[in-house]
PDB file of N, CA and C in Angstrom:
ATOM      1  N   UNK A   1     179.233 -14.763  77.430  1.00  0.00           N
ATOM      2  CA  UNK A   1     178.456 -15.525  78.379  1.00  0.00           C
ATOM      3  C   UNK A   1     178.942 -16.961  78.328  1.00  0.00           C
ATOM      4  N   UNK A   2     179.201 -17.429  79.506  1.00  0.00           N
ATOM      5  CA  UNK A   2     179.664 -18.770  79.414  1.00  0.00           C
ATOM      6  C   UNK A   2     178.619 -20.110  80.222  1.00  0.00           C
ATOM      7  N   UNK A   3     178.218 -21.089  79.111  1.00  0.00           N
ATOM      8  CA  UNK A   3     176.943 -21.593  80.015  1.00  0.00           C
ATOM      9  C   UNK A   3     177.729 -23.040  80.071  1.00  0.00           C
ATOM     10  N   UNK A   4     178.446 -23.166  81.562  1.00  0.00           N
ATOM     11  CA  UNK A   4     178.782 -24.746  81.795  1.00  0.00           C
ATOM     12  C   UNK A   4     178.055 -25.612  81.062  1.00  0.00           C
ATOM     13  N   UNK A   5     178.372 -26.696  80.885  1.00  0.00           N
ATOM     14  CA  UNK A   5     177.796 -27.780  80.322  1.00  0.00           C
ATOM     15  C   UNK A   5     176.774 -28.951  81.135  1.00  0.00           C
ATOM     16  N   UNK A   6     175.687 -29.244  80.368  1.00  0.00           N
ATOM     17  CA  UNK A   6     174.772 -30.157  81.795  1.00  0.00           C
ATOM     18  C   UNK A   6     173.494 -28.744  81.801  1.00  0.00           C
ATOM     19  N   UNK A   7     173.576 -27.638  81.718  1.00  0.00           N
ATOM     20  CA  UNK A   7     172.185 -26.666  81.638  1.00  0.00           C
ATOM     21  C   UNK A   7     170.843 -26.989  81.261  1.00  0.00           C
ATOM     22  N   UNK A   8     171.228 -27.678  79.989  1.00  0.00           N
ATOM     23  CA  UNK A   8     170.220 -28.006  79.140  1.00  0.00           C
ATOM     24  C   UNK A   8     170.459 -29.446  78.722  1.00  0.00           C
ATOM     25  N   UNK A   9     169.276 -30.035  78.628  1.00  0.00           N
ATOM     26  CA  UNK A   9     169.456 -31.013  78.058  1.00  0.00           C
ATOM     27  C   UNK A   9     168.973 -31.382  76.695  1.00  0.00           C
ATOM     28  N   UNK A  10     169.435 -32.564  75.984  1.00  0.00           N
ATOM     29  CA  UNK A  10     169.423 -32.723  74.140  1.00  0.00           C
ATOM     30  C   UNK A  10     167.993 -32.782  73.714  1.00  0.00           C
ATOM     31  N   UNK A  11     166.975 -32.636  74.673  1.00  0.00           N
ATOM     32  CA  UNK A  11     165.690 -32.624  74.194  1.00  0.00           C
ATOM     33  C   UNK A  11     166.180 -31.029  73.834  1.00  0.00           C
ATOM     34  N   UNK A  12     165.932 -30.066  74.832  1.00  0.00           N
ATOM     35  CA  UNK A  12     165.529 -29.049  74.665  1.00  0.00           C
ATOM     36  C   UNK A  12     166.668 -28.296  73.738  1.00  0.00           C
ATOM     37  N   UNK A  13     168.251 -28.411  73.463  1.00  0.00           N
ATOM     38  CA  UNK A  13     169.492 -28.127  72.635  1.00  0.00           C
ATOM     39  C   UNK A  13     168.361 -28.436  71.245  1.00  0.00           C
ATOM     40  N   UNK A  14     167.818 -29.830  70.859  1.00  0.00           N
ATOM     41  CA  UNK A  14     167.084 -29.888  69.601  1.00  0.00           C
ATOM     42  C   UNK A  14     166.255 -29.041  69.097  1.00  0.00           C
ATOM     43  N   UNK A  15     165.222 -29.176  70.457  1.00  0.00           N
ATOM     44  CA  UNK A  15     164.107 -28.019  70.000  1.00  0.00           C
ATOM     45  C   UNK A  15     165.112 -26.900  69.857  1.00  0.00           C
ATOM     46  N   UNK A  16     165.941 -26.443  70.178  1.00  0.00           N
ATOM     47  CA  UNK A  16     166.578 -24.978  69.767  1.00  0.00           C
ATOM     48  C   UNK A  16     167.039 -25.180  68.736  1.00  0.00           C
ATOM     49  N   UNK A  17     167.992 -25.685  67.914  1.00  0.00           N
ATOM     50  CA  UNK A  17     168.276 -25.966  66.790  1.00  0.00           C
ATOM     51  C   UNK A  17     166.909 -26.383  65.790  1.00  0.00           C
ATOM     52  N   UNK A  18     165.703 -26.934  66.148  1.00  0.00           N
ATOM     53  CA  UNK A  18     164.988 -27.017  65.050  1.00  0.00           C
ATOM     54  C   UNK A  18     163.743 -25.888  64.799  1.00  0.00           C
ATOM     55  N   UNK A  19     164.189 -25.156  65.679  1.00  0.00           N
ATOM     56  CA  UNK A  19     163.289 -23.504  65.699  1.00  0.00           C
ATOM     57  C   UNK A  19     164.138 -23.029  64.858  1.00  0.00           C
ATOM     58  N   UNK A  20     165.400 -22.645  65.516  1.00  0.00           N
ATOM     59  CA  UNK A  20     165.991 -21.923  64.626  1.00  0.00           C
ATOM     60  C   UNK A  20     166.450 -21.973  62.923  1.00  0.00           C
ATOM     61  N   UNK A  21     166.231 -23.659  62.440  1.00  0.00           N
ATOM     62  CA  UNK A  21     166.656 -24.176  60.883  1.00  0.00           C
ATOM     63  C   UNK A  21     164.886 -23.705  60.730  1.00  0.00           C
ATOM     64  N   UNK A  22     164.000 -23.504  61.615  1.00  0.00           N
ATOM     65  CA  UNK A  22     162.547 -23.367  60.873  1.00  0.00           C
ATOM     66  C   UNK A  22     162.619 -21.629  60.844  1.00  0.00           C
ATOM     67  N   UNK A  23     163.065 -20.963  61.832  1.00  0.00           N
ATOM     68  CA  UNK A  23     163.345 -19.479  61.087  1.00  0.00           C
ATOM     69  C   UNK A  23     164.361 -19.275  59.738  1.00  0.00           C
ATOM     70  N   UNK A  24     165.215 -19.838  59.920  1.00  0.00           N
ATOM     71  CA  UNK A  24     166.155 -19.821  58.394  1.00  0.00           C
ATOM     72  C   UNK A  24     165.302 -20.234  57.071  1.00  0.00           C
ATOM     73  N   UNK A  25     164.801 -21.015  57.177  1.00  0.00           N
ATOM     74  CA  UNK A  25     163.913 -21.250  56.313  1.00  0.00           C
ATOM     75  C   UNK A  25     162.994 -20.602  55.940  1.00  0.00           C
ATOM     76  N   UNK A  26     161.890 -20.289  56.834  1.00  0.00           N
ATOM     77  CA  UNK A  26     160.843 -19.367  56.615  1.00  0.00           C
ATOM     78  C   UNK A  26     161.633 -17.953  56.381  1.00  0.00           C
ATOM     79  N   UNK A  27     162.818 -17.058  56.581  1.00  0.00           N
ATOM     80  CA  UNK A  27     163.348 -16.229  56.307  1.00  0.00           C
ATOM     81  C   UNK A  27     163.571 -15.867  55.002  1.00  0.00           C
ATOM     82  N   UNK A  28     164.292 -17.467  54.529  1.00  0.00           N
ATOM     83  CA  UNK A  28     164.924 -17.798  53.039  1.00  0.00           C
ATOM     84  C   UNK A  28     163.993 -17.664  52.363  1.00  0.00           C
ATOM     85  N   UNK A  29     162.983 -18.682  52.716  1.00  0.00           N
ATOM     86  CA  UNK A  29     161.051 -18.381  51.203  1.00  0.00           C
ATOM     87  C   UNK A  29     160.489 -17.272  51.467  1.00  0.00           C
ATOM     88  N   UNK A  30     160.769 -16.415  52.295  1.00  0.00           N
ATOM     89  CA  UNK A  30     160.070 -14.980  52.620  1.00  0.00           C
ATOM     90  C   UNK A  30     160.679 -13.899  51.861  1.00  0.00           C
ATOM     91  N   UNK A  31     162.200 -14.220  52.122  1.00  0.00           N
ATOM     92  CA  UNK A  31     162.448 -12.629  51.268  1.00  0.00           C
ATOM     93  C   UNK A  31     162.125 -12.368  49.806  1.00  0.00           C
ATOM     94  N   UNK A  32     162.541 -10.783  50.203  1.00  0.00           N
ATOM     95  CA  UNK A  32     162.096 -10.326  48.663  1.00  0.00           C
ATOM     96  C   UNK A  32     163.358 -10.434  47.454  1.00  0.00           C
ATOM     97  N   UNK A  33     163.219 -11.630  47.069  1.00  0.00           N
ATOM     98  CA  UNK A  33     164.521 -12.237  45.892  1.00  0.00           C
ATOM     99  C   UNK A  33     164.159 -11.293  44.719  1.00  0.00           C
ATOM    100  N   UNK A  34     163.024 -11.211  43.938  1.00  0.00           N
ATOM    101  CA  UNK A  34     162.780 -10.142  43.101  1.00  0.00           C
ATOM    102  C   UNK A  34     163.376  -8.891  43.329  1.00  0.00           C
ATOM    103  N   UNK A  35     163.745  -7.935  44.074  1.00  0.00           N
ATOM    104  CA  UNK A  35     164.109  -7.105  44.122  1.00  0.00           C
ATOM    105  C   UNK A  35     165.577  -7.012  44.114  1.00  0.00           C
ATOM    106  N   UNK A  36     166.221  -8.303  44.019  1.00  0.00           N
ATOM    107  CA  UNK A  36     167.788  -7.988  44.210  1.00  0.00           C
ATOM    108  C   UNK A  36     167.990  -8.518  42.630  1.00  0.00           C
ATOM    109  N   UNK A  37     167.059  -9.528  42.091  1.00  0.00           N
ATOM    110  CA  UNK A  37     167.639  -9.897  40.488  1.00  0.00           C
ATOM    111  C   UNK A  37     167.474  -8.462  39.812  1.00  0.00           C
ATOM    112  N   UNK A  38     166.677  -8.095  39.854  1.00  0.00           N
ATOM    113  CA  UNK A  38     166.681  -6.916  38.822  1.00  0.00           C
ATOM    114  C   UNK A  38     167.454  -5.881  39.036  1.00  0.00           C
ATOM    115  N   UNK A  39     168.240  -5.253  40.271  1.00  0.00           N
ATOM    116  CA  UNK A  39     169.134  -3.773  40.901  1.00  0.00           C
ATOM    117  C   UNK A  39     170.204  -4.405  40.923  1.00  0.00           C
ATOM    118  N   UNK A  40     170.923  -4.377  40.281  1.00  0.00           N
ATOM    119  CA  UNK A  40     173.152  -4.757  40.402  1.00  0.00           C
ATOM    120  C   UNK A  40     173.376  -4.038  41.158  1.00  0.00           C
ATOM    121  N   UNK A  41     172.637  -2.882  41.908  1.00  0.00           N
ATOM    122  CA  UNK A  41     173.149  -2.328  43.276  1.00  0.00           C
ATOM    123  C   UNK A  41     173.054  -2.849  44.320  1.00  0.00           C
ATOM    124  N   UNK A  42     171.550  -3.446  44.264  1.00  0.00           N
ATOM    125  CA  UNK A  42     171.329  -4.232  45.591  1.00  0.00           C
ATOM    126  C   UNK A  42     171.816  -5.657  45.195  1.00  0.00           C
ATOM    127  N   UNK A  43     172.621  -6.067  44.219  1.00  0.00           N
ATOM    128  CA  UNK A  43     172.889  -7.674  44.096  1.00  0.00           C
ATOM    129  C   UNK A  43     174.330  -6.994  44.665  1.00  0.00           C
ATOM    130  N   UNK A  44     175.171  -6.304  44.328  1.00  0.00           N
ATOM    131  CA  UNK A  44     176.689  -5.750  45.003  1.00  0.00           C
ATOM    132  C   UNK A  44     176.556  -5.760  46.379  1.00  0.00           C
ATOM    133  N   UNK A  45     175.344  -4.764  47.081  1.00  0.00           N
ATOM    134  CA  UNK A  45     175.172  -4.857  48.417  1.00  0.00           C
ATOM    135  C   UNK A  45     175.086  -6.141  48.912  1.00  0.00           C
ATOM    136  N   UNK A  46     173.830  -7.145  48.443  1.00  0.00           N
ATOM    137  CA  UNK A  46     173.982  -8.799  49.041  1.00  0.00           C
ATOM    138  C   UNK A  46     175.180  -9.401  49.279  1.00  0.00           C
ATOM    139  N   UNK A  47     176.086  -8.997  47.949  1.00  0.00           N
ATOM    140  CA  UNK A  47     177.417 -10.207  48.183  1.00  0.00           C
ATOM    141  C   UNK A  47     177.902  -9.950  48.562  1.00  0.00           C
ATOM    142  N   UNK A  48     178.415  -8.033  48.966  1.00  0.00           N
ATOM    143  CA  UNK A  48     179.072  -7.436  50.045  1.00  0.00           C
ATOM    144  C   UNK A  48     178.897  -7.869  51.471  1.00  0.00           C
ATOM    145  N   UNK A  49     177.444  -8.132  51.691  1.00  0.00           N
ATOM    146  CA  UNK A  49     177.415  -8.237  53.019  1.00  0.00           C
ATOM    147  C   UNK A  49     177.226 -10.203  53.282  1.00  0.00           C
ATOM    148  N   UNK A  50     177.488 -10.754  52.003  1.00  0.00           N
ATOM    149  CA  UNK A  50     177.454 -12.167  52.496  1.00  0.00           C
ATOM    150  C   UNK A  50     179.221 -12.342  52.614  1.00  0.00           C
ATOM    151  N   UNK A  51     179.754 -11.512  51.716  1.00  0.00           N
ATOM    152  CA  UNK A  51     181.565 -11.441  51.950  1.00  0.00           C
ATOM    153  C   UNK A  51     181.815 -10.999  53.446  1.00  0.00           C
ATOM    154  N   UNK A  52     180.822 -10.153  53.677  1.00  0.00           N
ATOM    155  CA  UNK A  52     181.597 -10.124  55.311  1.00  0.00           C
ATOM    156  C   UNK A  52     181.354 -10.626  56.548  1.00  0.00           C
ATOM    157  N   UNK A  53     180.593 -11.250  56.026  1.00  0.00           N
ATOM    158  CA  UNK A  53     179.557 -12.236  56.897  1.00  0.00           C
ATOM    159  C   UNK A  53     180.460 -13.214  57.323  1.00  0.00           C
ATOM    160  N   UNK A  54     181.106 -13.863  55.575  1.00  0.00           N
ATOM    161  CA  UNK A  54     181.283 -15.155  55.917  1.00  0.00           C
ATOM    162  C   UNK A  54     182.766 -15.084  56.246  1.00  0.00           C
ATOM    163  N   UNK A  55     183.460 -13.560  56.552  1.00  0.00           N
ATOM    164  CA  UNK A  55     185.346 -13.619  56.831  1.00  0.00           C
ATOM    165  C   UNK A  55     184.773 -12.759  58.365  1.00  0.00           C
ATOM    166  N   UNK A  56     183.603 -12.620  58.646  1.00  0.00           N
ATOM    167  CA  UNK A  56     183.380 -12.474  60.289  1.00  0.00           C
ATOM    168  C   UNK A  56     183.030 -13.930  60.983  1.00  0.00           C
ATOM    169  N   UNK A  57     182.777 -14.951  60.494  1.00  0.00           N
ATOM    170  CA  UNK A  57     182.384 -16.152  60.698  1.00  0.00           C
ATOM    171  C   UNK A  57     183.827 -16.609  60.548  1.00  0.00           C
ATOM    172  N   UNK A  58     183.923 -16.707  59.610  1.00  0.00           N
ATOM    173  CA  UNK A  58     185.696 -17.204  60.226  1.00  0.00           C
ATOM    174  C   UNK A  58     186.876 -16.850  60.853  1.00  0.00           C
ATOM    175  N   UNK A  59     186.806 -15.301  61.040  1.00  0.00           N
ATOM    176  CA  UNK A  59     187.345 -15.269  62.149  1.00  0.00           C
ATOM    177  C   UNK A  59     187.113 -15.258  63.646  1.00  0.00           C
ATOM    178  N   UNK A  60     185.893 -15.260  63.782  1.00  0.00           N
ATOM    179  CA  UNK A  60     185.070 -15.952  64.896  1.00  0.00           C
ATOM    180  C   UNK A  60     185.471 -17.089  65.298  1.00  0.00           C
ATOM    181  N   UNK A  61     185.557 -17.700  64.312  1.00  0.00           N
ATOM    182  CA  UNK A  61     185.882 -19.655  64.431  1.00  0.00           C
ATOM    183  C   UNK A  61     187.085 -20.023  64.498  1.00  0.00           C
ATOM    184  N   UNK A  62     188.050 -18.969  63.636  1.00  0.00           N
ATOM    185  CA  UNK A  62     189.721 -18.788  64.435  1.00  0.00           C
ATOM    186  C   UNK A  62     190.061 -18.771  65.909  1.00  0.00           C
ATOM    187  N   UNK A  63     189.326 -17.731  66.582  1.00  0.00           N
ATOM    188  CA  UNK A  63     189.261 -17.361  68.053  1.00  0.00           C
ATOM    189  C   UNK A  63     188.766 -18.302  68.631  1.00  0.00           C
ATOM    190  N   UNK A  64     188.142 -18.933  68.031  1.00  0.00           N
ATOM    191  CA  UNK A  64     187.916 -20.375  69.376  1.00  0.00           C
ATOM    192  C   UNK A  64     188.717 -21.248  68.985  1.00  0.00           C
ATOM    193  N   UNK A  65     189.369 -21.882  68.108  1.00  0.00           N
ATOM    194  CA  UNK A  65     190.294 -22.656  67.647  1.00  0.00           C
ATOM    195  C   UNK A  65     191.455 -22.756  68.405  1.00  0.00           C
ATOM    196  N   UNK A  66     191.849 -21.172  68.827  1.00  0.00           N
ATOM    197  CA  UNK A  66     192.933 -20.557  69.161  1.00  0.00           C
ATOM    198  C   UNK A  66     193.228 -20.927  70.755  1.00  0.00           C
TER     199      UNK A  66
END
C-alpha cells in the first residue's frame, strides 16, 4: 500500500506512534515472563523467534534501502 505524503498530518502520525509505544508497553508488563524463566524450551522458542524477527526486520530494511 502506498500512502503519498501530506494524508495525515504530525498531530495525528503522533497520536499513532504514541498508541502504538502505549501497546508495546502494556504488552511488555503484561506478558507471562514467569513462564519462559523456568521452561529452556520455551526460553529456545523466545530467542528463536526474536532471531527471526530481528533478520526479517533487516531484511525488510535492506529492500527499502535498495
Amino acid at each position: 500500500m502506498n500512502l503519498p505524503d501530506g494524508h495525515f498530518s504530525l498531530f495525528w502520525i503522533g497520536i499513532g506512534w504514541m498508541l502504538f509505544a502505549l501497546a508495546i508497553i502494556w504488552s511488555i508488563r503484561t506478558a507471562p515472563w514467569h513462564k519462559i524463566k523456568g521452561d529452556s524450551e520455551a526460553q529456545h522458542v523466545f530467542i528463536g523467534t526474536t532471531v527471526i524477527l530481528f533478520f526479517y526486520g533487516y531484511q525488510a530494511l535492506q529492500l527499502v534501502m535498495d
